[in-house]
Protein backbone atom coordinates (compact mmCIF):
# COMPACT_ATOMS: atom_id res chain seq x y z
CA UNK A 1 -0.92 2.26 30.23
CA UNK A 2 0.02 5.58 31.43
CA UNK A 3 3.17 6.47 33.99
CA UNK A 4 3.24 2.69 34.56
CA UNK A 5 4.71 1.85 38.14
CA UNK A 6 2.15 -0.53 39.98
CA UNK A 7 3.78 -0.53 43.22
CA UNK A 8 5.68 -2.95 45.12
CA UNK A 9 9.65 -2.71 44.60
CA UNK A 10 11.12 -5.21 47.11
CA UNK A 11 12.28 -3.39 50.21
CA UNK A 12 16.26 -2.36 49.92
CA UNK A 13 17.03 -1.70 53.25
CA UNK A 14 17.86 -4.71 55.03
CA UNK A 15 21.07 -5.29 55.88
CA UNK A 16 21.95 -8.56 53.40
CA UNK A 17 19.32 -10.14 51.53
CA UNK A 18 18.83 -13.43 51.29
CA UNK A 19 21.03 -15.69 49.12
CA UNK A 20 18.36 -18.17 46.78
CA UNK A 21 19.56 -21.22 46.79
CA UNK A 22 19.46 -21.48 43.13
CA UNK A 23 20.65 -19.01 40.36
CA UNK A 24 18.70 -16.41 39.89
CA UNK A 25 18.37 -14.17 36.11
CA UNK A 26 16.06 -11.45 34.66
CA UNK A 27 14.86 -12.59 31.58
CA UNK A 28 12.88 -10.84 29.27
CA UNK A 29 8.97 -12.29 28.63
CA UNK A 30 7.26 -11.44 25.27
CA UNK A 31 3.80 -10.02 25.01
CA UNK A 32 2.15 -13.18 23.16
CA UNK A 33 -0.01 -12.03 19.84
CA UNK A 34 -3.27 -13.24 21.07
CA UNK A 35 -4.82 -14.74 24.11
CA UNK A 36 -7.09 -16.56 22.42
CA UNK A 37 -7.08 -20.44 23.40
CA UNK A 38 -6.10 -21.42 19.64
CA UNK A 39 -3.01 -19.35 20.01
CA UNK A 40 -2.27 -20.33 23.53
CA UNK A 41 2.00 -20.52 23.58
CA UNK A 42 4.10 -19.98 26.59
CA UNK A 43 4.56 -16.15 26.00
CA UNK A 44 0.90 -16.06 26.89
CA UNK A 45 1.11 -18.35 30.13
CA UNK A 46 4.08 -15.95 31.30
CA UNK A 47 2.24 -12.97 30.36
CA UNK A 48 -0.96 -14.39 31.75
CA UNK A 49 1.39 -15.24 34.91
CA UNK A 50 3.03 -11.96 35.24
CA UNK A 51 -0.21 -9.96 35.27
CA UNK A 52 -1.66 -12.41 38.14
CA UNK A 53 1.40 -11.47 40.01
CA UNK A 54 1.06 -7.98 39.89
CA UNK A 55 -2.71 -8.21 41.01
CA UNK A 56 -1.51 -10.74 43.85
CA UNK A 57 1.09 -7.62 45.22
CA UNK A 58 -1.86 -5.60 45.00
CA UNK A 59 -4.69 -7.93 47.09
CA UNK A 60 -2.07 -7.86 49.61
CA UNK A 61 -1.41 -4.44 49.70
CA UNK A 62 -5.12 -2.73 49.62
CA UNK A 63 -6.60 -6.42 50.84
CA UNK A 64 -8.60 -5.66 47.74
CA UNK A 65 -9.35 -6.68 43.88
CA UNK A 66 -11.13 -3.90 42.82
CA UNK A 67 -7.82 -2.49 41.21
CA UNK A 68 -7.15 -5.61 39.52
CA UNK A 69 -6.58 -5.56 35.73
CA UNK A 70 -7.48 -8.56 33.19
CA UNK A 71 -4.72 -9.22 30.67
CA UNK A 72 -7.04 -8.89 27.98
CA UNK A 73 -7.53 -5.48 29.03
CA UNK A 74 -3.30 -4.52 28.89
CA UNK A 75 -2.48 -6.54 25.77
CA UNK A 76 -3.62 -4.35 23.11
CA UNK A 77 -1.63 -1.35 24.19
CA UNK A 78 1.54 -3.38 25.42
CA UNK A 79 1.73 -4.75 21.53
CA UNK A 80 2.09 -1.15 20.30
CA UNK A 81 5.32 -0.99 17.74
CA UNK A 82 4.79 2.61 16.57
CA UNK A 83 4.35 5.23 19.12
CA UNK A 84 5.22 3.11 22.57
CA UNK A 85 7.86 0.76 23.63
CA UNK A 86 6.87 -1.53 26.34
CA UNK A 87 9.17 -4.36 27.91
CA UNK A 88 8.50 -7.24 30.30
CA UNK A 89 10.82 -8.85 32.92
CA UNK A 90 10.58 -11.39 35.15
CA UNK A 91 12.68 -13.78 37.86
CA UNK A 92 11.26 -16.86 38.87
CA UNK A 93 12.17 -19.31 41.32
CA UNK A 94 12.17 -23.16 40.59
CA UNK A 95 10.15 -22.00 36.97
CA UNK A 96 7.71 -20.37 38.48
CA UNK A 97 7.66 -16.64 38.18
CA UNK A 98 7.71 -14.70 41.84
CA UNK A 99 8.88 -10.72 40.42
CA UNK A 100 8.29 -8.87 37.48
CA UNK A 101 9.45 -5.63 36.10
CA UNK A 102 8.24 -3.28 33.24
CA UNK A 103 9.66 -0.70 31.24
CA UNK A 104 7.79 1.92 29.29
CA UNK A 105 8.78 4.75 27.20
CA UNK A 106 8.30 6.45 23.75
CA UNK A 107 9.49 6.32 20.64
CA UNK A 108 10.10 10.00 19.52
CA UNK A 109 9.88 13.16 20.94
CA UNK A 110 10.97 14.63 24.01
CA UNK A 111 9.07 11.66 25.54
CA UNK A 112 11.98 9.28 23.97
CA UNK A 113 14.14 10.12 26.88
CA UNK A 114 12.44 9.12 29.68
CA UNK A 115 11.50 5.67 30.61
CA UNK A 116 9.07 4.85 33.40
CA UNK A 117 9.59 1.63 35.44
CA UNK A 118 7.62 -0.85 37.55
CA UNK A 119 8.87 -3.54 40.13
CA UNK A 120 6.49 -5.87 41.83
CA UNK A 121 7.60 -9.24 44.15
CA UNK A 122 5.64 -11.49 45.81
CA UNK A 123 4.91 -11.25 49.33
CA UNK A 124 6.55 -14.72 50.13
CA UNK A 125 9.63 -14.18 47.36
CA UNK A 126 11.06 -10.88 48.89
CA UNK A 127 14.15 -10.38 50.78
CA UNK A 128 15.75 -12.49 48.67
CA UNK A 129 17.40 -9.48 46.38
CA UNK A 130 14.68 -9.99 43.45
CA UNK A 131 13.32 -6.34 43.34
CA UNK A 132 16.76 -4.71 43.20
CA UNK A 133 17.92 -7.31 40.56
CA UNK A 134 15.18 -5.91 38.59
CA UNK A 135 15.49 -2.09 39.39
CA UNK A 136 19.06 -2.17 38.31
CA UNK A 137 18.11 -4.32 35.26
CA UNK A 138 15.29 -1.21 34.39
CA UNK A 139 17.83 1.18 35.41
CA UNK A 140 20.76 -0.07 33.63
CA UNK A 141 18.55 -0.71 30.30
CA UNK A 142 17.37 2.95 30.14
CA UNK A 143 20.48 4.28 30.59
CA UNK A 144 22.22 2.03 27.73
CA UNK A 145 19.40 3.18 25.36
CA UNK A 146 20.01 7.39 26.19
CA UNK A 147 17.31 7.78 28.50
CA UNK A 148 18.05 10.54 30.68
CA UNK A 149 15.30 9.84 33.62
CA UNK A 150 13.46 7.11 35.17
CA UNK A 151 9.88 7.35 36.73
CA UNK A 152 7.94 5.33 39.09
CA UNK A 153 4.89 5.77 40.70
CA UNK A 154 4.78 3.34 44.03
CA UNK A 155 2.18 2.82 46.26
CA UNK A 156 2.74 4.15 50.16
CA UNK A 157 0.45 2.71 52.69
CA UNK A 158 0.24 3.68 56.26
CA UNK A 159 0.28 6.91 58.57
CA UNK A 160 3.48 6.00 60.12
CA UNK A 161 5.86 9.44 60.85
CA UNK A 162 8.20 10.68 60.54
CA UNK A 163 6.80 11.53 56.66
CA UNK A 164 8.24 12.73 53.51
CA UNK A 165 7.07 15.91 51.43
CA UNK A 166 6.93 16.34 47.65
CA UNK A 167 8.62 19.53 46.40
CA UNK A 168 4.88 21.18 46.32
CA UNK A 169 4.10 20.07 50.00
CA UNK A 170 1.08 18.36 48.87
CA UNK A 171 0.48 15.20 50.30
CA UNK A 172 3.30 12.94 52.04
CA UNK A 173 4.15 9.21 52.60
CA UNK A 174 6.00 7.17 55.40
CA UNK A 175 9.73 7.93 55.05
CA UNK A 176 10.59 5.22 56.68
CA UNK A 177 8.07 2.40 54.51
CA UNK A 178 10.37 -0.15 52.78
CA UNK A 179 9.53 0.72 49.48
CA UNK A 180 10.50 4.58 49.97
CA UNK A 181 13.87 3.76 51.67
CA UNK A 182 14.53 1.56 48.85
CA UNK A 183 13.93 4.54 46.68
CA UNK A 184 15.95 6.65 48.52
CA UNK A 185 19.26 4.36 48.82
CA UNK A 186 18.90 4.08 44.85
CA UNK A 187 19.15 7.80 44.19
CA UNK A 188 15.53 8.66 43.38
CA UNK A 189 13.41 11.85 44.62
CA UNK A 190 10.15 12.26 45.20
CA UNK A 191 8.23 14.69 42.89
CA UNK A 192 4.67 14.06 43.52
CA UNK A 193 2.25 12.29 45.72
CA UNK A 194 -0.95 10.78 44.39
CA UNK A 195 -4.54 10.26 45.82
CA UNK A 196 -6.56 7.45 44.39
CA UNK A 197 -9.78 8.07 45.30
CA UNK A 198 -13.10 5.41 45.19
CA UNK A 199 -16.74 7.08 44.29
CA UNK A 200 -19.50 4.70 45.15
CA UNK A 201 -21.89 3.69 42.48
CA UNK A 202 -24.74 4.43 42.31
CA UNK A 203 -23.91 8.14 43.96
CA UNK A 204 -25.40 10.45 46.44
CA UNK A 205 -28.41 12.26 43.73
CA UNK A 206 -28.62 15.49 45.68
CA UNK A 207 -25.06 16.19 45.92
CA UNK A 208 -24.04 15.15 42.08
CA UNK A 209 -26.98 17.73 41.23
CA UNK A 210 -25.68 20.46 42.98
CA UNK A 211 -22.10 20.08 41.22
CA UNK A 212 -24.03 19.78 38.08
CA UNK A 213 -26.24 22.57 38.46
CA UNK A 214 -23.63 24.71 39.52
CA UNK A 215 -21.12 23.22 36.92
CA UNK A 216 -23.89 24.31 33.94
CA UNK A 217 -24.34 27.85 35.42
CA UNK A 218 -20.60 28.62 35.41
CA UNK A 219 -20.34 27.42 32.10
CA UNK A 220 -23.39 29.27 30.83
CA UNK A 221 -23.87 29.61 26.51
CA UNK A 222 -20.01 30.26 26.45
CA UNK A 223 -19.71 26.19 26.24
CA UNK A 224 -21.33 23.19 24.81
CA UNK A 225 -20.99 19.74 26.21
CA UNK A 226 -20.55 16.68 23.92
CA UNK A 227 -20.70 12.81 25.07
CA UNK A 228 -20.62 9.25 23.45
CA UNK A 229 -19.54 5.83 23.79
CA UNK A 230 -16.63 4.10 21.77
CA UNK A 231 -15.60 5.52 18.82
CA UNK A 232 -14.19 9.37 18.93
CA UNK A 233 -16.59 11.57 15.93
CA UNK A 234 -13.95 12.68 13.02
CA UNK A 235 -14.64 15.91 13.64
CA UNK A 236 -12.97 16.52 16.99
CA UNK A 237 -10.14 14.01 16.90
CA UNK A 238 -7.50 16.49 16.33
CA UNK A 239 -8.45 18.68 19.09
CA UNK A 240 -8.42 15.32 20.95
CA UNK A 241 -4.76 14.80 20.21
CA UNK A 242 -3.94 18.26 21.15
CA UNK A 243 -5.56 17.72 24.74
CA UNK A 244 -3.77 14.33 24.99
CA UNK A 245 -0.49 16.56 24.37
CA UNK A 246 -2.01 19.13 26.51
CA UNK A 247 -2.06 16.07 29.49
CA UNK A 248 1.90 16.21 29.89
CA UNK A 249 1.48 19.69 29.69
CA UNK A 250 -1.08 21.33 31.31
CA UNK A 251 -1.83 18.33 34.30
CA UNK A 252 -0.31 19.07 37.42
CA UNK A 253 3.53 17.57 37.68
CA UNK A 254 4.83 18.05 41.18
CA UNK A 255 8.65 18.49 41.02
CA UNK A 256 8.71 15.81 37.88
CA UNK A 257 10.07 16.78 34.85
CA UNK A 258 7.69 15.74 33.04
CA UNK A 259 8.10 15.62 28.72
CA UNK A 260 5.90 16.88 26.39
CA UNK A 261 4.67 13.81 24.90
CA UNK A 262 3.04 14.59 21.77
CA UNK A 263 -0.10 13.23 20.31
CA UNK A 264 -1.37 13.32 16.64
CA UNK A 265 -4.51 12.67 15.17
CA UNK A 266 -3.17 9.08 13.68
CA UNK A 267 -1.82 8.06 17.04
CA UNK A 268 -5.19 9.10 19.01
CA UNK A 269 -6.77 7.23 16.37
CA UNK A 270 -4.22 3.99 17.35
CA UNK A 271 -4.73 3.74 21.14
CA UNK A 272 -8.29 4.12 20.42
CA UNK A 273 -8.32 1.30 18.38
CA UNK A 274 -6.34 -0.84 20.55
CA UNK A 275 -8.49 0.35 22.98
CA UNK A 276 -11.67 -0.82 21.42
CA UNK A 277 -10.42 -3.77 20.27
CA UNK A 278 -9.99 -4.64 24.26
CA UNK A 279 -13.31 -6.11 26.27
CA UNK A 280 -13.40 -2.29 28.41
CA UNK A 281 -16.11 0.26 27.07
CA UNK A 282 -14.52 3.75 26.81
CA UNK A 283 -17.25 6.87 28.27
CA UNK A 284 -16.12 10.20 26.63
CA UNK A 285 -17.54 13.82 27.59
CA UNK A 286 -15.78 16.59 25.64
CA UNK A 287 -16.10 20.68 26.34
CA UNK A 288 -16.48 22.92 22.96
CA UNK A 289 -15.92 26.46 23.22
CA UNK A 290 -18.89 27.27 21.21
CA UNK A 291 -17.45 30.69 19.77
CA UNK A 292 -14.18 29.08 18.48
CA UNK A 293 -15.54 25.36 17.84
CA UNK A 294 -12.77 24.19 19.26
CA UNK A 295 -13.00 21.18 21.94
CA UNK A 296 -11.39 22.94 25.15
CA UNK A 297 -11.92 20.14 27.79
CA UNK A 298 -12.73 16.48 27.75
CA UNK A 299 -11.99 13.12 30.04
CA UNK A 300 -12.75 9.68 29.79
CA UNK A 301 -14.21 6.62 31.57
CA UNK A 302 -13.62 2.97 30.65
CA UNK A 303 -15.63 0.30 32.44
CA UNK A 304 -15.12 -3.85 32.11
CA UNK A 305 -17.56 -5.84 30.81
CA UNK A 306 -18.10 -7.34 34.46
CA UNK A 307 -20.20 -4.96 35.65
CA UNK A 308 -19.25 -6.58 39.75
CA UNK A 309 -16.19 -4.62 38.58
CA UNK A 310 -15.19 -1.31 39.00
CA UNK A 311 -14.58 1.43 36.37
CA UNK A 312 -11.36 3.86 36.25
CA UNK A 313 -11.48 7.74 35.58
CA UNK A 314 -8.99 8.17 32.82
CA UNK A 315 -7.63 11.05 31.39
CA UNK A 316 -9.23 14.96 32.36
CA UNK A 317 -8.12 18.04 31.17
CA UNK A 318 -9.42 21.56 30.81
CA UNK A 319 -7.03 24.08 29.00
CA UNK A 320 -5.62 26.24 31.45
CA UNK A 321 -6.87 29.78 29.26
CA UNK A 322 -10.43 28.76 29.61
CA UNK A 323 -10.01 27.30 33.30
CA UNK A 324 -12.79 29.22 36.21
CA UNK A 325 -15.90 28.28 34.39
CA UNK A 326 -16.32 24.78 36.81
CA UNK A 327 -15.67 22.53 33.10
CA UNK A 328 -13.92 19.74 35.57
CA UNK A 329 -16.93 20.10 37.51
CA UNK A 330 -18.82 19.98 34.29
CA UNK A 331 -17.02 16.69 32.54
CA UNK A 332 -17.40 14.97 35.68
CA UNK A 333 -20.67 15.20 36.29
CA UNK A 334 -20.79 14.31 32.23
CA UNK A 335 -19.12 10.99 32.32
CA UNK A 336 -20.72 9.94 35.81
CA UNK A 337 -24.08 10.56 34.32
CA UNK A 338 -23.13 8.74 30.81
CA UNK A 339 -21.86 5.94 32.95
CA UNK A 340 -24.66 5.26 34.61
CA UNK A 341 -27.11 5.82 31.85
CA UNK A 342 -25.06 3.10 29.90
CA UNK A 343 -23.59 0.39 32.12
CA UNK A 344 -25.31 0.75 35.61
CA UNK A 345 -24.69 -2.20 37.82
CA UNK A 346 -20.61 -1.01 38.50
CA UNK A 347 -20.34 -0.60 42.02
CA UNK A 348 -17.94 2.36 42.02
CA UNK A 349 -15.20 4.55 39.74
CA UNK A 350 -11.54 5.38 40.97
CA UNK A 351 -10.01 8.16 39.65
CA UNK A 352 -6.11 9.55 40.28
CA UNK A 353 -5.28 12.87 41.17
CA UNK A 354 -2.15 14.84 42.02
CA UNK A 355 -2.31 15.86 45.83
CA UNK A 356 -1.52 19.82 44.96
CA UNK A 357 -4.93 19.58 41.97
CA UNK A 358 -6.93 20.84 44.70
CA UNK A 359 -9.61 22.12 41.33
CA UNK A 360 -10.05 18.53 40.99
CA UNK A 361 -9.82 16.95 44.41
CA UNK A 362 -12.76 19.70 45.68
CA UNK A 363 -14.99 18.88 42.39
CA UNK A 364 -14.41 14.70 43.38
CA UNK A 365 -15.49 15.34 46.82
CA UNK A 366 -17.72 16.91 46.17
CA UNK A 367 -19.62 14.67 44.08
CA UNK A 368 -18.78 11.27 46.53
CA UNK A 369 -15.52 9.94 45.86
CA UNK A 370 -13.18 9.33 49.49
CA UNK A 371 -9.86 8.47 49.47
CA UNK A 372 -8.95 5.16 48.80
CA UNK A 373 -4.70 4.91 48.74
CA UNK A 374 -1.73 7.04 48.12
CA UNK A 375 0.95 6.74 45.49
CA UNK A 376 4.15 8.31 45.87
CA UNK A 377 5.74 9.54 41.73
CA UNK A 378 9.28 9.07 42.05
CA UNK A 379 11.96 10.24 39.67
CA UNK A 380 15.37 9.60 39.15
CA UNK A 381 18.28 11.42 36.62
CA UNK A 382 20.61 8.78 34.81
């Protein structure tokens, strides 16, 4: 789970909320071991729970599933005790859990001080004071522990003005939604604005040709493009972990402060096995510079194993020195292709994408993909 923050923190600008009838506590819910119906406990009916929940805020927000996650899928990573820390909260009412926070950060490195956050309520449970019980549980927990920023990325729906601009100007969101005057009363700033965009599968032929025919002849002999399925090849999994580092880095931040989080070859090798060890199939392309042999680009696809299920664009990167030569264009065209060579039958990909990465927005349009939402990235200093 990168930059966590599903969105959905209960609006905090009515005047008084709602008094529950009952008392109400944040409590923290452990990620159960195993889902497996021989090790079925209550940590994995809460867990099981709080993922529902957060794909319930979501239905009602888009009025879709198609960015719906299994909790198969999250477990593996969430149970990670080296390199990540990741905490669940939740409130219920009458036993039955209606909001649920989580809290992400790292366990060294400049990463270590920042902590990103997610709040989600139900529809029918807010007003009632749940989401700010859990923002100032989040908040109050990274600050106890030395964190010195929060960040949230929160969905924004809706063309209502006025609006409110990132630092970069890119891309805006409703200043007067709930969930960014909630933000706003609690001290946080917006740094970035996010498009999540949809590409329909199977896509338009002519136009993912052009992008790769021009993608190969700006590339010409100077590159060499790698792809495969699963498992990362030895040889390029440190230049792996240096593009992972490379992601806090080199991607587009907005006015975030965004740490270096640091990557080595044992923790690439880590996530991928957690990863694997999940029911999603991981779709790698990687870029070698052919005069160096050194991997310069790469980005990944992972697809469920329902194929009426979408798949998600995951990490892309192309070093900035050997940016120009269309590799974005390249890689995309690279993992669309593997994709559908592998697992056709997915009817489409989303993909994320800073509003100011106009490289990568132009290459996404111009192979199909329309936008779909908008997320506001928020940050806050403690």
């Amino acid at each position: 789970m990168t930059s966590t923050a599903e969105p959905g923190p209960e609006p905090g600008h009515e005047p008084v909320p709602e008094t529950p009838t009952h008392a109400v506590v944040v409590e923290q819910i452990p990620f159960p071991a195993s889902l497996s119906p021989d090790a079925a406990d209550d940590a994995a009916a809460d867990y099981v729970a709080a993922v529902d929940l957060e794909n319930a805020v979501r239905r009602a927000a888009i009025g879709s599933d198609e960015l719906s996650w299994e909790p198969d899928e999250q477990l593996p990573h969430l149970l990670d005790e080296v390199h990540s820390d990741h905490r669940l909260f939740g409130v219920r009412e009458q036993g039955r859990l209606v909001a649920v926070g989580w809290y992400e950060t790292r366990r060294e490195g400049d990463a270590a001080t920042t902590a990103w956050l997610d709040v989600s309520v139900l529809p029918e449970a807010r007003r009632r004071g749940h989401g700010t019980l859990l923002a100032e549980h989040l908040e109050q927990l990274a600050r106890a522990e030395g964190r010195t920023q929060v960040i949230a990325y929160v969905r924004s729906r809706g063309e209502g003005e006025p609006r409110l601009l990132p630092p970069t100007g890119a891309g805006s969101v409703p200043r007067e939604n709930d969930e960014v005057q909630f933000l706003l009363q609690r001290g946080w700033a917006l740094g970035q604005v996010m498009r999540c965009s949809r590409l329909p599968l199977p896509p338009d032929e002519e136009a993912l040709g052009t992008v790769r025919d021009r993608a190969r002849s700006a590339a010409g002999d100077a590159y060499r493009l790698h792809t495969w399925v699963g498992r990362s090849p030895e040889r390029w999994v440190d230049d792996l972990a240096a593009l992972e580092t490379r992601m806090s880095t080199d991607a587009p931040a907005g006015g975030l402060d965004e740490p270096e989080d640091v990557w080595t070859a044992e923790r690439w090798r880590d996530e991928e096995e957690r990863s694997l060890s999940g029911p999603r199939t991981r779709f790698t392309a990687v870029v070698e510079h052919v005069d160096s042999g050194r991997l310069v680009g790469f980005s990944q696809v992972e697809a469920p194993a329902d194929r009426a299920r979408p798949a998600f664009q995951q990490d892309t990167l192309v070093l900035r020195e050997h940016r120009g030569h269309r590799l974005g264009w390249l890689l995309k065209v690279a993992t669309t292709d593997l994709l559908l060579a592998e697992r056709p039958g997915h009817p489409a990909v989303f993909t994320f994408n800073a509003e100011e990465n106009r490289p990568m927005l132009d290459v996404n349009e111009a192979v199909g993909f329309v936008p779909f939402e908008h997320e506001g990235a928020w940050s806050k200093k403690l």
